[in-house]
Protein backbone atom coordinates (compact mmCIF):
# COMPACT_ATOMS: atom_id res chain seq x y z
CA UNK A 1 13.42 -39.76 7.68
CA UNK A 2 14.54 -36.66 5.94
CA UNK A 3 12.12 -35.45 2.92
CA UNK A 4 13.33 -33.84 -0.22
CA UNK A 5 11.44 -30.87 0.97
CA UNK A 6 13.84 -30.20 3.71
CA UNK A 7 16.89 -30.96 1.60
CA UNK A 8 15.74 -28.35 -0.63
CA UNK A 9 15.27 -26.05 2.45
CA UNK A 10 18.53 -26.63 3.36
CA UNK A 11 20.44 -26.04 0.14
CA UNK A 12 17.96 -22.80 -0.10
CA UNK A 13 19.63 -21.55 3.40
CA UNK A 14 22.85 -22.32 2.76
CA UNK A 15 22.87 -20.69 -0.44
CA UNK A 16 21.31 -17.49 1.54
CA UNK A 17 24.20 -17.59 3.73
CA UNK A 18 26.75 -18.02 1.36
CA UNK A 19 25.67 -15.33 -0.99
CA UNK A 20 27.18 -11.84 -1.40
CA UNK A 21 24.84 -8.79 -1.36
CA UNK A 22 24.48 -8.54 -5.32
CA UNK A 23 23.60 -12.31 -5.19
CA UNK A 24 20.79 -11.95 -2.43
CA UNK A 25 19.63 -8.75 -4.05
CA UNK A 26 19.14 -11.32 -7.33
CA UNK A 27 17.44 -14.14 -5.25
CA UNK A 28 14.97 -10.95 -4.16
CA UNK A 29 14.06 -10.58 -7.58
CA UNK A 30 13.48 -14.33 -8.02
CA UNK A 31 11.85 -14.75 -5.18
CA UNK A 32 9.24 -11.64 -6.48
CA UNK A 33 9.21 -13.28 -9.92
CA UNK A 34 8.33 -16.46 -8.89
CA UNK A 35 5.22 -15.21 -6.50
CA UNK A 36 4.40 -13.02 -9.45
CA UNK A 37 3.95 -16.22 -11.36
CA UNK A 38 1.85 -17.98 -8.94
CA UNK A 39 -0.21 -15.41 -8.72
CA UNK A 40 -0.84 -14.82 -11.83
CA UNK A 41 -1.32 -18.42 -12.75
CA UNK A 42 -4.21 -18.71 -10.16
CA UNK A 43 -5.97 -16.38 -12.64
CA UNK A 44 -6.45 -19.33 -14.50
CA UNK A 45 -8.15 -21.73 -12.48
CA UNK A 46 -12.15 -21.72 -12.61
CA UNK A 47 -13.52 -18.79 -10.67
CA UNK A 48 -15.21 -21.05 -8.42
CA UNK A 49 -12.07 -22.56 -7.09
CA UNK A 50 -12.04 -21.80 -3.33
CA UNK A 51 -8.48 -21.52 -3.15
CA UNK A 52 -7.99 -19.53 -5.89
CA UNK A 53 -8.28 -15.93 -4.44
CA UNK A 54 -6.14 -17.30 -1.45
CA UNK A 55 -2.92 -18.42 -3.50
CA UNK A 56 -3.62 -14.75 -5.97
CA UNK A 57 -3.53 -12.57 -2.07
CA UNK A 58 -0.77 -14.79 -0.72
CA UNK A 59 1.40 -14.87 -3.39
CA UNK A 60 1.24 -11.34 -4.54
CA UNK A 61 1.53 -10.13 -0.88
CA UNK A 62 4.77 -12.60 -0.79
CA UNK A 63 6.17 -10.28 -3.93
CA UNK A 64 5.12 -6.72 -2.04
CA UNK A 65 6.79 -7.71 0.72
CA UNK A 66 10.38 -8.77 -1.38
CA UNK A 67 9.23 -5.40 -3.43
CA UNK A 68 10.01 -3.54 0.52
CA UNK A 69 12.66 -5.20 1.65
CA UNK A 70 14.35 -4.40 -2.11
CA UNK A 71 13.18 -0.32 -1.37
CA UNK A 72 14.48 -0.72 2.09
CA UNK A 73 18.28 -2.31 0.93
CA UNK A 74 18.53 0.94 -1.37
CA UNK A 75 21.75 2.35 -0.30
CA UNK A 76 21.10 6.34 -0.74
CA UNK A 77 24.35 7.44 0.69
CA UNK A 78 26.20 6.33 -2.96
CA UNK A 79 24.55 9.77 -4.56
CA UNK A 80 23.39 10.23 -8.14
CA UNK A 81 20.10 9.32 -9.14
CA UNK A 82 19.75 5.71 -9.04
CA UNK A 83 18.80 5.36 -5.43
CA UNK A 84 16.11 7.66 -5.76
CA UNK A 85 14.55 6.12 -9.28
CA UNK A 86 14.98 3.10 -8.25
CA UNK A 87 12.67 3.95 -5.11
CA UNK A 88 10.24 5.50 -6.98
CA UNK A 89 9.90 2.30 -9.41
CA UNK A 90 9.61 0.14 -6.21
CA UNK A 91 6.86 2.50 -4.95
CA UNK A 92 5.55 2.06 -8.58
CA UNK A 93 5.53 -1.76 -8.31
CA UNK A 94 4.23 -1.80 -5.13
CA UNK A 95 1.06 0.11 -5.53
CA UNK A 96 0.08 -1.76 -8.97
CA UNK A 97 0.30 -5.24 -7.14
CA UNK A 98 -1.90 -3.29 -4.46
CA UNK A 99 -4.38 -2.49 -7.15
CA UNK A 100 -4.03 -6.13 -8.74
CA UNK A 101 -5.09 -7.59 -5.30
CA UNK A 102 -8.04 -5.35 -4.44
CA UNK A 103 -9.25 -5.45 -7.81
CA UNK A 104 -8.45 -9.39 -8.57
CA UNK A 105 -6.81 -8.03 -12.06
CA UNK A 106 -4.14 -9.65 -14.01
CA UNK A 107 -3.16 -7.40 -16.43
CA UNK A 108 -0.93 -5.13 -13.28
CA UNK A 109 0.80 -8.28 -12.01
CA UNK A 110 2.35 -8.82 -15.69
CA UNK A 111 2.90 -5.19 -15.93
CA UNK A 112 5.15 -5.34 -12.59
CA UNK A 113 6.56 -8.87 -13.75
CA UNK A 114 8.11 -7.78 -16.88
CA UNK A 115 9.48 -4.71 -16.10
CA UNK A 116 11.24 -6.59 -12.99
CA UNK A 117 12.15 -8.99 -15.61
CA UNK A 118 14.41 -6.22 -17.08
CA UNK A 119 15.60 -4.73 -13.69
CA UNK A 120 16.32 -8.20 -12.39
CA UNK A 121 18.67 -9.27 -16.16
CA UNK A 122 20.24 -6.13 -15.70
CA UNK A 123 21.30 -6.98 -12.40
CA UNK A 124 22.49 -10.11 -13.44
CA UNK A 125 24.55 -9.34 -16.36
CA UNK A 126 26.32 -6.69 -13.80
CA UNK A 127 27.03 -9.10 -11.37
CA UNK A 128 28.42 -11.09 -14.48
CA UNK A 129 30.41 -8.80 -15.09
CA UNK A 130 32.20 -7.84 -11.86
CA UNK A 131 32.32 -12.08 -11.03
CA UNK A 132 34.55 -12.08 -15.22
CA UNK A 133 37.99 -11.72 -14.15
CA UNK A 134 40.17 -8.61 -15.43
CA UNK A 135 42.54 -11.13 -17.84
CA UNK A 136 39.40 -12.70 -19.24
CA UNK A 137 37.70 -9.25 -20.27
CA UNK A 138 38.74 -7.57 -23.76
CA UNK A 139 41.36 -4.73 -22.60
CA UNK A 140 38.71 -2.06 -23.96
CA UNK A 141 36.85 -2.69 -20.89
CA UNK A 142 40.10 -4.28 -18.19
């Protein structure tokens, strides 16, 4: 008997498949948002919850990992300085989660997860963008 669980595993690959670059780039950010969440909604269980620690290490070494593999699609040979900010932000992001793990503190996980809030909406309003067509765009911007 199939389980919803593998349905959902399922749709989840096919969708990774099917995606174009900008759209796996945005299920990066998701996928960092979401394990930011986790993690930072373990804070809240008691302090003697055994499993607690375990889902705040897993989950924010889950979003370091996405954090590298986001540093590592940077495409440097497009020139200007977005490559290179954009590194230095991921470098950023990485070493506060870092800190939030070895120190078991919140307050640098929601630093990291709002300002890839704002990386990840700007991303999506881009994409958007390029997916409006030209005759459905004012003719300021066609």
């Amino acid at each position: 008997m199939v389980s919803p669980r593998d349905y959902a595993r399922v749709y989840r690959n096919n969708a990774i498949l099917t995606a174009s670059p900008g759209q796996l780039v945005l299920m990066m950010f998701d996928g960092a948002l979401r394990s930011l969440a986790l993690a930072r909604g373990a804070f809240d269980r008691p302090k003697t919850d055994i499993k607690r620690i375990e889902v705040i290490n897993r989950e924010l070494l889950k979003a370091q990992a996405i954090i590298s593999e986001l540093k590592g699609s940077l495409n440097h040979s497009v020139g200007g300085d977005f490559p290179g900010t954009m590194e230095r932000l991921y470098d950023y992001y990485y070493r506060r989660l870092f800190e939030a793990n070895l120190r078991k503190q919140v307050e640098p996980i929601v630093e990291v997860e709002r300002l890839l809030t704002d990386i990840r909406d700007a991303w999506a309003e881009m994409l958007r963008k390029q997916d409006t067509p030209a005759s459905a765009m004012p003719a300021a911007v066609a």
